[in-house]
N, C-alpha and C. Protein backbone atom coordinates (compact mmCIF):
# COMPACT_ATOMS: atom_id res chain seq x y z
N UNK A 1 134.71 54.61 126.23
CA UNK A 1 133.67 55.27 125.49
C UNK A 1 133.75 56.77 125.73
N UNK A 2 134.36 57.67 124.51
CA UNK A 2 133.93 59.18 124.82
C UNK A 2 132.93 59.77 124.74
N UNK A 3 132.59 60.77 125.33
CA UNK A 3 131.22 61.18 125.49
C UNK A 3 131.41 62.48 124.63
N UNK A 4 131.02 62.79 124.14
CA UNK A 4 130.40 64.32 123.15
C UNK A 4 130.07 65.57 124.73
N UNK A 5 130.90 66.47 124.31
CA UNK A 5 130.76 67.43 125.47
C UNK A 5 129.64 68.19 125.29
N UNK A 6 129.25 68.20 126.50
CA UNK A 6 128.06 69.12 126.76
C UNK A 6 127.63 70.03 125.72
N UNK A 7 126.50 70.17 125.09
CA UNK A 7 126.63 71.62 124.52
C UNK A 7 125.18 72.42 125.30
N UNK A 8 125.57 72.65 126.73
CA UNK A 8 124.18 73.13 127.39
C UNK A 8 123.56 74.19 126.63
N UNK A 9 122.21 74.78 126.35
CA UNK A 9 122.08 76.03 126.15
C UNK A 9 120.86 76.33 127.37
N UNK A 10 121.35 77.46 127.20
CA UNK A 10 120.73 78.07 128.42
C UNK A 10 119.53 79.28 128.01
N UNK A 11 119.95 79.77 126.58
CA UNK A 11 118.66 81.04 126.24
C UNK A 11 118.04 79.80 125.73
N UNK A 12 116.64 80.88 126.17
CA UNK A 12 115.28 80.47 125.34
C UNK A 12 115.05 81.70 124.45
N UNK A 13 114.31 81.31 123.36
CA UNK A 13 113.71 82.59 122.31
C UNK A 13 112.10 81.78 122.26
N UNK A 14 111.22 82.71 122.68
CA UNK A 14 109.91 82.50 122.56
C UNK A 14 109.12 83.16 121.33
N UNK A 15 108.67 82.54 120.67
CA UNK A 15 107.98 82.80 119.03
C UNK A 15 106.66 82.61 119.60
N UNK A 16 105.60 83.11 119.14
CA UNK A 16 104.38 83.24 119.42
C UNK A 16 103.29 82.93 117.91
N UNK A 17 102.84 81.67 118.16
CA UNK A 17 102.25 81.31 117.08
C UNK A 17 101.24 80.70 116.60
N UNK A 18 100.40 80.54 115.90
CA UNK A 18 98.87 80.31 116.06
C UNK A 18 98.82 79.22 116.27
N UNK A 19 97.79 78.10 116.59
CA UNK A 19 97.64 76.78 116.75
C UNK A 19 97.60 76.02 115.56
N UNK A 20 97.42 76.41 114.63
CA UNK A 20 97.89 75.47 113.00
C UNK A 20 99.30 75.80 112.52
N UNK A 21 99.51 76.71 112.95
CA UNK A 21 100.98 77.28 112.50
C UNK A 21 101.99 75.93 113.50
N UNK A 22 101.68 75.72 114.95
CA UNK A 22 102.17 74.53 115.99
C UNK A 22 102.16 73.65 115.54
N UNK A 23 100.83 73.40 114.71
CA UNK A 23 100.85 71.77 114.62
C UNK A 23 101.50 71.07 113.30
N UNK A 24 101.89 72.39 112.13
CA UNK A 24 102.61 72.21 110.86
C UNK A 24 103.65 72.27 111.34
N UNK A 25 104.58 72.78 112.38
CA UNK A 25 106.32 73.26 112.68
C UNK A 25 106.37 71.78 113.35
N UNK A 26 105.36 71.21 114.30
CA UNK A 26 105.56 70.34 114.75
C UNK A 26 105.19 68.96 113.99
N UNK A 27 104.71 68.89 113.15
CA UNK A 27 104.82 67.53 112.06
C UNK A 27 106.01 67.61 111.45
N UNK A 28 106.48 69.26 110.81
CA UNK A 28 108.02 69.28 109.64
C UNK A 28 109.37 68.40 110.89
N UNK A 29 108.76 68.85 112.22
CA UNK A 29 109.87 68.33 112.69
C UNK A 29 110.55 67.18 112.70
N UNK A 30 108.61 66.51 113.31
CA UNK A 30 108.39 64.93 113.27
C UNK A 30 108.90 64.34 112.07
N UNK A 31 108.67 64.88 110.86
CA UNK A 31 109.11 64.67 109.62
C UNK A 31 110.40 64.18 108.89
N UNK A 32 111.08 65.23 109.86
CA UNK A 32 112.98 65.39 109.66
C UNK A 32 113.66 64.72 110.86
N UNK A 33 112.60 63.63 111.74
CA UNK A 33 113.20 63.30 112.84
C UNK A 33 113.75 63.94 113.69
N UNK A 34 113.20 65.05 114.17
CA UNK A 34 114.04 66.02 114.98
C UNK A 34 112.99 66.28 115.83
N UNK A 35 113.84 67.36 117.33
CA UNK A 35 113.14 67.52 118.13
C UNK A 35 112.62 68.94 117.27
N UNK A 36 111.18 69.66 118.06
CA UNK A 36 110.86 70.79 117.63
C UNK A 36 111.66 71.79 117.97
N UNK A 37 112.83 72.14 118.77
CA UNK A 37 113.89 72.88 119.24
C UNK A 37 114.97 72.74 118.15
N UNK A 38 115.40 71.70 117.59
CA UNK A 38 116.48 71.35 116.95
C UNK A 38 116.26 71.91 115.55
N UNK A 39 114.64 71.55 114.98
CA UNK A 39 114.57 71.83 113.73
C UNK A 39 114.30 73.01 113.39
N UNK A 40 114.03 73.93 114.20
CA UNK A 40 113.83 75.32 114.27
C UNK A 40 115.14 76.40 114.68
N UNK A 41 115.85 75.56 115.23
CA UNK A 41 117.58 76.12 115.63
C UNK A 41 117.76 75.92 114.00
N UNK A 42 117.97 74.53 113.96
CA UNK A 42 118.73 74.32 112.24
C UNK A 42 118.45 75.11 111.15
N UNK A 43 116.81 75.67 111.27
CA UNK A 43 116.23 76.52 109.96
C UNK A 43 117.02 78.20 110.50
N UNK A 44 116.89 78.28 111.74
CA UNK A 44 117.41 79.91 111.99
C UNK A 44 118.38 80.31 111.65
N UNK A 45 119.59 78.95 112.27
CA UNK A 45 120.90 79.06 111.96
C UNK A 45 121.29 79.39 110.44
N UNK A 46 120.79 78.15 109.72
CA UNK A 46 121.38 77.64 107.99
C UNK A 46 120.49 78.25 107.43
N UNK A 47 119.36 78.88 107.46
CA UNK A 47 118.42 79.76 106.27
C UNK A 47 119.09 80.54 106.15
N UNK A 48 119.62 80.43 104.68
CA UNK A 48 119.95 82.03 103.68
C UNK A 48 118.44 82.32 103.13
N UNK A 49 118.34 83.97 103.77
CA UNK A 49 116.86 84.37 102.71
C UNK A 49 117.62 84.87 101.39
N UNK A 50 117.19 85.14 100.24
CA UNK A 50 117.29 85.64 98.72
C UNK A 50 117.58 87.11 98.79
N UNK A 51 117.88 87.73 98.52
CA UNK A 51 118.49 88.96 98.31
C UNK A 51 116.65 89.64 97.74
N UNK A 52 116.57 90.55 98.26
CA UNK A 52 115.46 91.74 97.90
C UNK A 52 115.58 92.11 96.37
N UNK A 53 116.90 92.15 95.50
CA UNK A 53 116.63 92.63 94.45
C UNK A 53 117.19 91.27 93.75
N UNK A 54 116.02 91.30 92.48
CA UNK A 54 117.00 90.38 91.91
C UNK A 54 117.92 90.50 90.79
N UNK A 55 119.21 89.67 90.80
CA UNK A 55 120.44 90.22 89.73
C UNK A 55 119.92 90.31 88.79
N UNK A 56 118.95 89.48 87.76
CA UNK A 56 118.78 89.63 86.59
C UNK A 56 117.83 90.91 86.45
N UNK A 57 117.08 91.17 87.24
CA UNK A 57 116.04 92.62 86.92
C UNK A 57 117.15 93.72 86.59
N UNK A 58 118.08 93.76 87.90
CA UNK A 58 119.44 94.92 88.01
C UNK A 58 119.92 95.01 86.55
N UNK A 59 120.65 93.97 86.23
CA UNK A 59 121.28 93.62 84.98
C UNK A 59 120.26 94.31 84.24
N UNK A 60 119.44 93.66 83.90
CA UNK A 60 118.38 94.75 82.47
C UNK A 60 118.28 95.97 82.67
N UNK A 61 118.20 96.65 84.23
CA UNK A 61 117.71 98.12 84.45
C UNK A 61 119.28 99.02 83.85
N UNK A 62 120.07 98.33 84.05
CA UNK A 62 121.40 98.44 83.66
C UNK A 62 121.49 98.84 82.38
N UNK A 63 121.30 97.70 81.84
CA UNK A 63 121.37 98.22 80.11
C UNK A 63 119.97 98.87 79.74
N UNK A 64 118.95 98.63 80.02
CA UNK A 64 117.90 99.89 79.58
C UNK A 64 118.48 101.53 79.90
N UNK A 65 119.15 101.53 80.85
CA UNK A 65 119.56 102.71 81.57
C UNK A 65 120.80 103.40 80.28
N UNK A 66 121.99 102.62 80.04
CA UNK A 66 122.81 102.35 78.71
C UNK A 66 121.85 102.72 77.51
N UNK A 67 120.96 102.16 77.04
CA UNK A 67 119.81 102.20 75.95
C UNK A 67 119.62 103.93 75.79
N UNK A 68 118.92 104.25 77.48
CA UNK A 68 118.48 105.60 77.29
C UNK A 68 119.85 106.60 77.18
N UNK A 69 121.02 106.19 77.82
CA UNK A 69 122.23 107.31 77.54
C UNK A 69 122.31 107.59 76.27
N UNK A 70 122.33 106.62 75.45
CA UNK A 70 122.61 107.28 74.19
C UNK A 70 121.60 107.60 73.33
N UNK A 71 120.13 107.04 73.72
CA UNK A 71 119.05 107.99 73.06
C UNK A 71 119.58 109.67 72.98
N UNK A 72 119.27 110.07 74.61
CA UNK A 72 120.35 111.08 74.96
C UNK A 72 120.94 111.73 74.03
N UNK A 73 122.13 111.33 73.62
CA UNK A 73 123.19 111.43 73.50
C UNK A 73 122.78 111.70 71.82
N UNK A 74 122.10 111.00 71.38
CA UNK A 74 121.91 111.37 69.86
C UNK A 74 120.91 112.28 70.16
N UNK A 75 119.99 112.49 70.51
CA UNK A 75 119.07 113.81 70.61
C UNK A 75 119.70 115.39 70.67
N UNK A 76 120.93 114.93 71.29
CA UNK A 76 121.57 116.27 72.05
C UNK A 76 122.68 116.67 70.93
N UNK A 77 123.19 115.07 70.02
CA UNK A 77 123.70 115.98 68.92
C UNK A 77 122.50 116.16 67.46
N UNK A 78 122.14 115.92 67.42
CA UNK A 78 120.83 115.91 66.33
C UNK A 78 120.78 117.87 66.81
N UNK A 79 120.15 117.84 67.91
CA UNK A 79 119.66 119.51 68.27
C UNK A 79 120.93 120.66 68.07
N UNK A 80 122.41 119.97 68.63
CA UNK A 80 123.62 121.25 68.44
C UNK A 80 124.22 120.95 67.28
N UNK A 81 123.92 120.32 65.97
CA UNK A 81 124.45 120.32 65.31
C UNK A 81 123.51 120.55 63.85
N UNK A 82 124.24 121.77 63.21
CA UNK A 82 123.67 122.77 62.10
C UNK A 82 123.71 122.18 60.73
N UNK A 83 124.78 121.25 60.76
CA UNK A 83 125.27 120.23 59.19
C UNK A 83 124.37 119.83 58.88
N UNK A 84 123.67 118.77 60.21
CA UNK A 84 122.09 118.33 59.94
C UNK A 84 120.92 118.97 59.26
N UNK A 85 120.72 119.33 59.74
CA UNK A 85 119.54 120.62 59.64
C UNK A 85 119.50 121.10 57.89
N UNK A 86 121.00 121.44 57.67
CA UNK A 86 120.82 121.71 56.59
C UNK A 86 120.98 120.39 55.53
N UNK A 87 121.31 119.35 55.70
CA UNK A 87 121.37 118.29 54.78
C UNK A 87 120.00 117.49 54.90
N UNK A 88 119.57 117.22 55.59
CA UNK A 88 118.27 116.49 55.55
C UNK A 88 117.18 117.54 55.46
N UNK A 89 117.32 118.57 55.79
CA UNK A 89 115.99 119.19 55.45
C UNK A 89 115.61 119.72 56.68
N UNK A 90 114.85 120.85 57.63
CA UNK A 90 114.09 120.94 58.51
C UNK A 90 113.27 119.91 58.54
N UNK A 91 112.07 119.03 57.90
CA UNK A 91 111.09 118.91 58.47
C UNK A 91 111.80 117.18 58.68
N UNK A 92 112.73 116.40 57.14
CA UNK A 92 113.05 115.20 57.97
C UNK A 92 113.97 115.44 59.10
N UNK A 93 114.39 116.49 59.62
CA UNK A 93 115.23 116.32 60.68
C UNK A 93 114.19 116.23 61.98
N UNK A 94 113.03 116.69 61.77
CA UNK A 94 111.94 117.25 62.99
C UNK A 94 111.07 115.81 63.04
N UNK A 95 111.16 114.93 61.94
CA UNK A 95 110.50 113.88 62.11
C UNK A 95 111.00 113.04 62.58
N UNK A 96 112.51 112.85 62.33
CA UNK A 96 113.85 112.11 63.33
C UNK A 96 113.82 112.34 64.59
N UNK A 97 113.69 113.74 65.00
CA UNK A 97 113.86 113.88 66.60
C UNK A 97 112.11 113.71 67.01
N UNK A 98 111.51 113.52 66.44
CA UNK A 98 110.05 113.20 67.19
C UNK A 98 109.90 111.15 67.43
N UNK A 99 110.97 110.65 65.85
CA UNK A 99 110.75 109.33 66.42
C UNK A 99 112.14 109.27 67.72
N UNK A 100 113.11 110.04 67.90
CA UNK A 100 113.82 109.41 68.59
C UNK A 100 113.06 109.91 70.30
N UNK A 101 112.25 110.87 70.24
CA UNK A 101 111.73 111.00 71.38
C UNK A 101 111.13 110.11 71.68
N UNK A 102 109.81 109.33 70.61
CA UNK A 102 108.71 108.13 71.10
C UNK A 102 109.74 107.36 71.20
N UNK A 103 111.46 106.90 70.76
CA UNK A 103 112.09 105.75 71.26
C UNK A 103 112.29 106.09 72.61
N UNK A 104 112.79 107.32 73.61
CA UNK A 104 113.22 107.17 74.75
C UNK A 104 111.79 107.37 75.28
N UNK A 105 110.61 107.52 75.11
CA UNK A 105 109.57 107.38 75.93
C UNK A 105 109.09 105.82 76.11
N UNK A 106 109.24 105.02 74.91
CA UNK A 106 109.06 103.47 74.87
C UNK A 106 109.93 103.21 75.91
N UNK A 107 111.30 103.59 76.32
CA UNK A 107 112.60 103.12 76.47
C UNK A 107 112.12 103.60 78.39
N UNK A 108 111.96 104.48 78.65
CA UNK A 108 111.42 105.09 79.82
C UNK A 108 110.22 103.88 80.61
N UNK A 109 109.50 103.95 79.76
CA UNK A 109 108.19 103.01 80.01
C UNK A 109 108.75 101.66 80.34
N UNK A 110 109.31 100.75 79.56
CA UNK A 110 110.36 99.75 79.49
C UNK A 110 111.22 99.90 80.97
N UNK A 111 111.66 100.97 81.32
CA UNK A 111 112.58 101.22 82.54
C UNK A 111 111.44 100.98 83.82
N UNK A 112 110.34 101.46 83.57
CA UNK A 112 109.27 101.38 85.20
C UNK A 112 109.06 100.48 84.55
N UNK A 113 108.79 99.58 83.66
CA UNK A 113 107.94 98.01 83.82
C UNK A 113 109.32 97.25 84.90
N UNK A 114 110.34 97.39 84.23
CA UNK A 114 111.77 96.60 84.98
C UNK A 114 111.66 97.36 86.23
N UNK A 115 111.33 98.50 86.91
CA UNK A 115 111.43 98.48 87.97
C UNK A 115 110.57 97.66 89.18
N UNK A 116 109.51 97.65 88.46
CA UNK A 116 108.48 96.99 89.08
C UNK A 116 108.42 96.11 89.84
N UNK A 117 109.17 95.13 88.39
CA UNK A 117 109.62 93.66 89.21
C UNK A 117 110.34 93.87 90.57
N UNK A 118 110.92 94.66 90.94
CA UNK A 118 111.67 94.86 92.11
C UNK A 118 110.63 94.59 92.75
């Protein structure tokens, strides 16, 4: 008959914890058939916690972020470019760059709601 070698341990880690908090760690144990040492090693060891951010919020802040570059990006040629100006007119060109502003302010707003979720 072989015997399973020792696995002594010798640290203790002392957790300090209320008396309902004892008597729930010590039923989950009872629960999982385990000693209260074992099932509290097993959760320390094998618990993965979740990552702080989550991928899918990232991902959207991502492309909202994309969204606003090229708001950007058309604002900035709309303003250096003179062809415009004179083919549409001063005032539809001034009504274009006032809706593309309320789009990157929607688009902004949209960016702190997604941050939030963080």
């Amino acid at each position: 008959m072989d015997k399973k070698p020792s696995r002594r341990r010798v640290q203790q880690l002392r957790v300090p914890v209320l008396p309902a908090e004892q008597t729930a760690i010590k039923q989950n144990a009872k629960n999982c058939c385990m000693s209260v040492s074992a099932y509290l090693r097993d959760l320390g060891l094998h618990y993965q916690p979740e990552s702080v951010f989550d991928a899918d919020v990232v991902m959207e802040m991502i492309k909202i972020n994309g969204d606003q570059g090229r708001l950007g990006g058309l604002l900035k040629m709309w303003l250096t470019n003179d062809d415009g100006w004179q083919a549409l007119g001063k005032e539809q060109e001034l009504q274009n760059i006032h809706a593309l502003l309320d789009d990157i302010q929607s688009t902004q707003h949209l960016l702190f709601t997604t941050v939030q979720k963080l």
